[in-house]
C-alpha atoms as a PDB file:
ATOM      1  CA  UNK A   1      83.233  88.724  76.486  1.00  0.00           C
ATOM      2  CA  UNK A   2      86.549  90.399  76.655  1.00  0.00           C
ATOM      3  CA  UNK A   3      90.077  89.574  75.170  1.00  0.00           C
ATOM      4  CA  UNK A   4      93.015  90.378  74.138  1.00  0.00           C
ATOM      5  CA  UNK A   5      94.748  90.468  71.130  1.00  0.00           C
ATOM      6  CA  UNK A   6      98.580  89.709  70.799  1.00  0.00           C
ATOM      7  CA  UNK A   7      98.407  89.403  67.251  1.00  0.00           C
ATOM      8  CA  UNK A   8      95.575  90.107  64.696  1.00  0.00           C
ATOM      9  CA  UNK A   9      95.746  86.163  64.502  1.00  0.00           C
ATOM     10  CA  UNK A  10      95.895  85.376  68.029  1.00  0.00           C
ATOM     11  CA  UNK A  11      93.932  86.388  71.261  1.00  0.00           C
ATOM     12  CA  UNK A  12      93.553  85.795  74.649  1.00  0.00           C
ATOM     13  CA  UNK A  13      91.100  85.433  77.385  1.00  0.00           C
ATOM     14  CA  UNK A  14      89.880  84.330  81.233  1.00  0.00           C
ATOM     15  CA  UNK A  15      87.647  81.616  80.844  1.00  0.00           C
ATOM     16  CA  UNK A  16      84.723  81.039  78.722  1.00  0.00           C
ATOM     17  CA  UNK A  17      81.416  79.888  78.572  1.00  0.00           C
ATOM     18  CA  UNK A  18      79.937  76.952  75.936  1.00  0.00           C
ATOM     19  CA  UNK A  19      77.608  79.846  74.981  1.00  0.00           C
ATOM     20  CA  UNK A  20      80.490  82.385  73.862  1.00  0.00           C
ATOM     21  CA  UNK A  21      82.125  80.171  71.097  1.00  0.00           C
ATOM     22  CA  UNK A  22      79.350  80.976  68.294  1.00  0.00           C
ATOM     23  CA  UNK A  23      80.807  84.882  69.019  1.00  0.00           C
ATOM     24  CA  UNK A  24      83.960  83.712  68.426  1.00  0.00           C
ATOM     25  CA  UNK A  25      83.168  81.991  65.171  1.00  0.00           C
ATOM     26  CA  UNK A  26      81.477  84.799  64.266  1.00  0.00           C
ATOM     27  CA  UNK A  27      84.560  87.108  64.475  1.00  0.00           C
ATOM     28  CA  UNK A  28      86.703  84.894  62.516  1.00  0.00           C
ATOM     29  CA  UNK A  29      88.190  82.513  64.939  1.00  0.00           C
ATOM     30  CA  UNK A  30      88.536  79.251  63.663  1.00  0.00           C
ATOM     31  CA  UNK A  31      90.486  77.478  66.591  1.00  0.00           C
ATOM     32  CA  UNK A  32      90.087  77.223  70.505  1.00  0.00           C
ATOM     33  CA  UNK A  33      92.881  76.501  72.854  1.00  0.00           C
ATOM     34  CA  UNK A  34      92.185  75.735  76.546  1.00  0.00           C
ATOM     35  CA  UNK A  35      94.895  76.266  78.489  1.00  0.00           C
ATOM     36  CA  UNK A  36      93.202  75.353  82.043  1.00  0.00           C
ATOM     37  CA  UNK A  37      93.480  72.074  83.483  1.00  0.00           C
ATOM     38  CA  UNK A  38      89.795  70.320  84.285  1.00  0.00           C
ATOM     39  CA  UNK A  39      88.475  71.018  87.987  1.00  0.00           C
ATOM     40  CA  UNK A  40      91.065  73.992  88.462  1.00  0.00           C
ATOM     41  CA  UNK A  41      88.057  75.672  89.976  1.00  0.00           C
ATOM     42  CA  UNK A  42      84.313  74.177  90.568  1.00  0.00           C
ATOM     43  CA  UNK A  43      81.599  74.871  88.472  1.00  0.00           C
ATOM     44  CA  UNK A  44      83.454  75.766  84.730  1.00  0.00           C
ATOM     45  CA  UNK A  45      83.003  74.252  81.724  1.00  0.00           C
ATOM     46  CA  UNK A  46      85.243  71.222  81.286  1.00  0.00           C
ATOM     47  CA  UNK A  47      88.007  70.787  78.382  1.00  0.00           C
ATOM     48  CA  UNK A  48      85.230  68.385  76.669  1.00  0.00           C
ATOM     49  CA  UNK A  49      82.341  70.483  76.942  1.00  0.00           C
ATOM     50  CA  UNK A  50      84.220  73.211  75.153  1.00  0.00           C
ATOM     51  CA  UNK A  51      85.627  70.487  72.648  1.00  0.00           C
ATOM     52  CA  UNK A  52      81.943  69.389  72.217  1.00  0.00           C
ATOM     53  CA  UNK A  53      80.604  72.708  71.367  1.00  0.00           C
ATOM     54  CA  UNK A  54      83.234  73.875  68.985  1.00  0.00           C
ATOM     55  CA  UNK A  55      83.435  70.532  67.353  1.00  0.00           C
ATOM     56  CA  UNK A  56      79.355  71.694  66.660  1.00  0.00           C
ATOM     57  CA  UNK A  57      80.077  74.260  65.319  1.00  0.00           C
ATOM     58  CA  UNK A  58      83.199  73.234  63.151  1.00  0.00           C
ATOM     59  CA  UNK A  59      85.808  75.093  65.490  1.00  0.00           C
ATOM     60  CA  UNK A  60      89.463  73.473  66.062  1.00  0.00           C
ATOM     61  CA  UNK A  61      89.828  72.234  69.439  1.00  0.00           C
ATOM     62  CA  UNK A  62      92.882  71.549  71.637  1.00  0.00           C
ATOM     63  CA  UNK A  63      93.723  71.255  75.366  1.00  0.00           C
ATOM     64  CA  UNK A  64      97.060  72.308  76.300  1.00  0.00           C
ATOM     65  CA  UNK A  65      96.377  72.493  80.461  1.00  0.00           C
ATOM     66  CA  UNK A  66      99.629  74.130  81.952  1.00  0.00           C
ATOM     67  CA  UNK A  67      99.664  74.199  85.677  1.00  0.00           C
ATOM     68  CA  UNK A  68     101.309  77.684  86.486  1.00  0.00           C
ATOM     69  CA  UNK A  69     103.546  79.023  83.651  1.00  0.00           C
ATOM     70  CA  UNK A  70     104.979  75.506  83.200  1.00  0.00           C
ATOM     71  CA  UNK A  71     105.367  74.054  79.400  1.00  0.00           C
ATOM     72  CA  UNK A  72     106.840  71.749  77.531  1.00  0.00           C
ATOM     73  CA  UNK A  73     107.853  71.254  73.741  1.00  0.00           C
ATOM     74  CA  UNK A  74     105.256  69.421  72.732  1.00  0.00           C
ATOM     75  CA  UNK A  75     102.850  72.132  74.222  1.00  0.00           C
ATOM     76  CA  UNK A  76     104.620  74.614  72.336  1.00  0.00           C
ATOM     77  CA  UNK A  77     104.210  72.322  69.380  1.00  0.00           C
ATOM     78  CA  UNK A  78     100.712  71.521  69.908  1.00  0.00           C
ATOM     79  CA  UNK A  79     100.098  75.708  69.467  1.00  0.00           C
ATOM     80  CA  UNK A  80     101.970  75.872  67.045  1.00  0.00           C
ATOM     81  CA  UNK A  81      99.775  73.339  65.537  1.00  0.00           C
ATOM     82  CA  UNK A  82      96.778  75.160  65.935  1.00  0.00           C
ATOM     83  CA  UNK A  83      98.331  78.586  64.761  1.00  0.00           C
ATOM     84  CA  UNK A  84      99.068  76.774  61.530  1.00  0.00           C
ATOM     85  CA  UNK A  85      94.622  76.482  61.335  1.00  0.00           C
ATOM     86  CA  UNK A  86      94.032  80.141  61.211  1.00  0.00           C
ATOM     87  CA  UNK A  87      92.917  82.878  63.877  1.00  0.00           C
ATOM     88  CA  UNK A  88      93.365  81.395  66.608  1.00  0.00           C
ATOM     89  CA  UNK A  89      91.577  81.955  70.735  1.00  0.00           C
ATOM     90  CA  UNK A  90      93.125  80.648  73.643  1.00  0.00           C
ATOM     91  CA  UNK A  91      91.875  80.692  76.980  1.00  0.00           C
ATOM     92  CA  UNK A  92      93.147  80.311  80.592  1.00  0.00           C
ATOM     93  CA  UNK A  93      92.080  81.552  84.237  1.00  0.00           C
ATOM     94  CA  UNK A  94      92.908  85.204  83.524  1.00  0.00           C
ATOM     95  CA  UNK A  95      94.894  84.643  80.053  1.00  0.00           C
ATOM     96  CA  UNK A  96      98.214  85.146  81.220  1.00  0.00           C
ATOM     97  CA  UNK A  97      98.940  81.301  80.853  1.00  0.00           C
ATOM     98  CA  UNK A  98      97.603  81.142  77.176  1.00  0.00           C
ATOM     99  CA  UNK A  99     100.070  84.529  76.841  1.00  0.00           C
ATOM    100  CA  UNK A 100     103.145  82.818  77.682  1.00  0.00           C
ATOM    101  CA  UNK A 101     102.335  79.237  75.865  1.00  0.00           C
ATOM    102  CA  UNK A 102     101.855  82.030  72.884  1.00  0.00           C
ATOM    103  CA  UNK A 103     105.392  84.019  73.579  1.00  0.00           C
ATOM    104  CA  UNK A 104     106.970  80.538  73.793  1.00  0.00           C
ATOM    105  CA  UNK A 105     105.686  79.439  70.473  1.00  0.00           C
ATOM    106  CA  UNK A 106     107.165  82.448  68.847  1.00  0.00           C
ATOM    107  CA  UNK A 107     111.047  81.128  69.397  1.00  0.00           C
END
């Protein structure tokens, strides 16, 4: 899996599979953000399965879908939100969506 790191709190990806979130436990991440709305594209994980799987394994979970590079304060908030948790991962198509939710959050 690759990502990117913005911070040494906070990184960035394309999308991921169910199977990728135990590697992302294991390197200290202890929140997911999904920044893709469901069905964007066939045949990827949904919001809930990803929600399922880190709720498994103890990971915070939020969706924050942004169509485009459109946001709002309450997604702003919402990040925010999961900052506050720890090291956090957010993912989008290619993670430029997750990068300016992230930028947004830092005004």
């Amino acid at each position: 899996m690759s990502f990117t790191y913005l911070t040494d709190s906070f990184a960035v990806s394309p999308q991921i599979t169910v199977d990728e979130l135990r590697s992302l436990q294991d390197q200290g991440f202890v929140g997911v953000v999904c920044n893709r709305p469901d069905n964007e594209e066939p045949g990827l994980p949904s919001a809930d399965d990803i929600k399922a799987a880190c709720d498994a394994l103890g990971l915070a979970f939020a969706h924050i879908p942004m169509r485009g590079p459109i946001y709002n304060d309450n997604d702003i908030q919402a990040l925010r939100d999961m900052m506050a948790k720890g090291k956090t991962f957010a993912y989008c198509r290619s993670g430029n969506r997750s990068s300016i939710l992230w930028q947004a959050a830092q005004k």
